[in-house]
Protein backbone atom coordinates (compact mmCIF):
# COMPACT_ATOMS: atom_id res chain seq x y z
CA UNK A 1 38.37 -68.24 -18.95
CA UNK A 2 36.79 -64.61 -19.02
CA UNK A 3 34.03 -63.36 -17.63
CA UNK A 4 32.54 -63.04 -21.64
CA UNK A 5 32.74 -66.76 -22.06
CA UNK A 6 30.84 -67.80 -19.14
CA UNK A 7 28.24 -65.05 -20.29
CA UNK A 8 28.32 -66.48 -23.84
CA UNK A 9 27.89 -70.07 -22.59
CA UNK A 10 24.78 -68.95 -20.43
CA UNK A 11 23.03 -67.04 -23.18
CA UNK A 12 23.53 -69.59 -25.54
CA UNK A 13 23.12 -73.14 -23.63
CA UNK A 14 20.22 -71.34 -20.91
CA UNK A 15 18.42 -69.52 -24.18
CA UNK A 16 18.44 -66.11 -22.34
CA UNK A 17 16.75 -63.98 -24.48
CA UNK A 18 16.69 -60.76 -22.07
CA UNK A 19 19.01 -58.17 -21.06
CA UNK A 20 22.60 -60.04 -20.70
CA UNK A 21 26.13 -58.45 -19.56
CA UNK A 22 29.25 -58.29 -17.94
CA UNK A 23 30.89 -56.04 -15.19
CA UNK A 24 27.82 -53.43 -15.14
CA UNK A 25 24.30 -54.16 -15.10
CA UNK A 26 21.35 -52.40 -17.06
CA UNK A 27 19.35 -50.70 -14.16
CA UNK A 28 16.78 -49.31 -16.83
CA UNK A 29 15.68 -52.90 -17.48
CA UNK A 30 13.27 -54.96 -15.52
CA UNK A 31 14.50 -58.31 -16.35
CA UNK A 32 18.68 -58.21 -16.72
CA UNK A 33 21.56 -60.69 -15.88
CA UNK A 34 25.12 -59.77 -15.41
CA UNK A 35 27.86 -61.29 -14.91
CA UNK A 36 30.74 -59.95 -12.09
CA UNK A 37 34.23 -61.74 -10.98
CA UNK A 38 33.01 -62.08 -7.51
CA UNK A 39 34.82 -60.28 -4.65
CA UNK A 40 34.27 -63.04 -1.72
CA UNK A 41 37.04 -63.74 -0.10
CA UNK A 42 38.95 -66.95 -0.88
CA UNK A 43 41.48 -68.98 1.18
CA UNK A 44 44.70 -68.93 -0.81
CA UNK A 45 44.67 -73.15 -1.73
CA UNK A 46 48.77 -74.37 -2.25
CA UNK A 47 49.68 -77.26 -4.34
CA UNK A 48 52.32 -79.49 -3.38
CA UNK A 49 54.99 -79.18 -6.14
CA UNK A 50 54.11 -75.69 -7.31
CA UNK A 51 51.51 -74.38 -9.48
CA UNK A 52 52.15 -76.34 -12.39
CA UNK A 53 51.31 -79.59 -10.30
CA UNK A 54 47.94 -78.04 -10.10
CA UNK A 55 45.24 -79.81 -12.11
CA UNK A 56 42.50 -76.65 -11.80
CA UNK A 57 42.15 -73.30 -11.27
CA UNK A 58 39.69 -71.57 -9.16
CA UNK A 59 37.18 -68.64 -10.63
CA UNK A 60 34.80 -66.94 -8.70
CA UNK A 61 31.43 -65.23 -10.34
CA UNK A 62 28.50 -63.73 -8.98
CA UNK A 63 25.64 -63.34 -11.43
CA UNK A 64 23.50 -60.74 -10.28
CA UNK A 65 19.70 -61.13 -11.37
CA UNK A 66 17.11 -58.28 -11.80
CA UNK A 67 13.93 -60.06 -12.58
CA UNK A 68 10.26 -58.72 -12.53
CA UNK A 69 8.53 -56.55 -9.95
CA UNK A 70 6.60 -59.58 -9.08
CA UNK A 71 8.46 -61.69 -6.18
CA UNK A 72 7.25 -65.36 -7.34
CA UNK A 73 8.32 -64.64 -10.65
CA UNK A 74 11.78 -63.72 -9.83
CA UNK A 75 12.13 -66.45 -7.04
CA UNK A 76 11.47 -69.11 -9.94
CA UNK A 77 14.14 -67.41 -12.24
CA UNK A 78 16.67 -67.12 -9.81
CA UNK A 79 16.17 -70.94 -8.79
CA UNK A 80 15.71 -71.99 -12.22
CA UNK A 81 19.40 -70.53 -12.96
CA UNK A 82 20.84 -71.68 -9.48
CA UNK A 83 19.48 -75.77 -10.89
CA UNK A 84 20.86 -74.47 -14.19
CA UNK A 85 24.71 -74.19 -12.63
CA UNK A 86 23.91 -76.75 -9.97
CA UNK A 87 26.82 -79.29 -9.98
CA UNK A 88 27.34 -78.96 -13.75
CA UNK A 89 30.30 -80.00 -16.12
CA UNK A 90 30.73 -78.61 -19.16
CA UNK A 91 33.22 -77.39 -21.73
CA UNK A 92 34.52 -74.21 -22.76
CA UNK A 93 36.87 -74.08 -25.79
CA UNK A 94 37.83 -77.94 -24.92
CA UNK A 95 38.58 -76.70 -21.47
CA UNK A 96 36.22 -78.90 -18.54
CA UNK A 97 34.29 -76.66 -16.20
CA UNK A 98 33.05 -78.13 -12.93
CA UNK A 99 30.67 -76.17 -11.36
CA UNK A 100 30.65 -75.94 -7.18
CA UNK A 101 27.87 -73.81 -5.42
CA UNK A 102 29.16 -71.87 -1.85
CA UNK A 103 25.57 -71.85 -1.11
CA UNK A 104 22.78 -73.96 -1.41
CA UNK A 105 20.35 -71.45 -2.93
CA UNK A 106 19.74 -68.11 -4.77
CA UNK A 107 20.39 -65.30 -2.32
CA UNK A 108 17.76 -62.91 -2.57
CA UNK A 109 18.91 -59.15 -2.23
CA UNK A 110 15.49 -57.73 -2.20
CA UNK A 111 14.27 -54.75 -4.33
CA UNK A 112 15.98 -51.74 -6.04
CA UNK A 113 14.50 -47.99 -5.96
CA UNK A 114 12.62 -49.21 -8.73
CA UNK A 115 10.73 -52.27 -6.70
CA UNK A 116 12.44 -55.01 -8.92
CA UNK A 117 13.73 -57.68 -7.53
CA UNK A 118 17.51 -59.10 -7.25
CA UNK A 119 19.10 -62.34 -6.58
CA UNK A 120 22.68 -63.09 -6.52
CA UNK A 121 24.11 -66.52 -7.56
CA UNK A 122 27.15 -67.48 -5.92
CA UNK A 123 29.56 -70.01 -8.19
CA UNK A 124 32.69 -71.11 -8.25
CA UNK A 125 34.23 -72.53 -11.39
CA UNK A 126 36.54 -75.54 -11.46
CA UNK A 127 38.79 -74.87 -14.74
CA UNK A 128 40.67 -78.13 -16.25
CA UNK A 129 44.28 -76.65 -16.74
């Protein structure tokens, strides 16, 4: 799965209506989601037999929220996404998706130069092979 499709799925199933994208967020907009393969370090998980005994693959995303100048307001989006992922299944061109959280909330970044705040969203996707 790509980065898009997750994105897509999101927009679509979450009916985000503001500023959506992948790889590079819009800093000129106060209320923006993107979408990044994450860069946390994983442990390298073998499976007996090979790879092609291996009933899922592993992808990593951090969604990086900019949401409001007001801290409330972007607390409740941030959580509302992080319940939105929270231990979901779901399908992506026929292809199950099981959704596992490294941490058990939103982690909240602070402000940018502008004074809006950020979250980050920590997920790891569970892809049916």
């Amino acid at each position: 799965m790509t980065l898009k499709q997750y994105k897509d799925y999101f927009k679509k199933e979450f009916n985000w209506t503001d500023s959506i994208s992948i790889g590079k967020i819009d800093n000129n907009q106060e209320k923006a989601i993107c979408f990044y393969n994450s860069k946390r370090e994983q442990a390298y998980i073998g499976t007996l037999g090979g790879k092609t005994n291996r009933s899922t693959d592993i992808k990593p995303i951090t969604i990086l929220l900019r949401y409001t100048k007001n801290q409330d307001s972007a607390e409740q989006m941030a959580q509302k996404i992080f319940e939105f992922f929270e231990e979901r299944t779901f399908f992506i061109n026929s292809k199950r998706i099981f959704t596992m959280m490294p941490y058990n909330s939103p982690i909240d970044l602070g402000t940018d130069d502008r004074n809006v705040y950020e979250y980050s969203i920590e997920l790891d996707f569970y892809e049916e092979r």
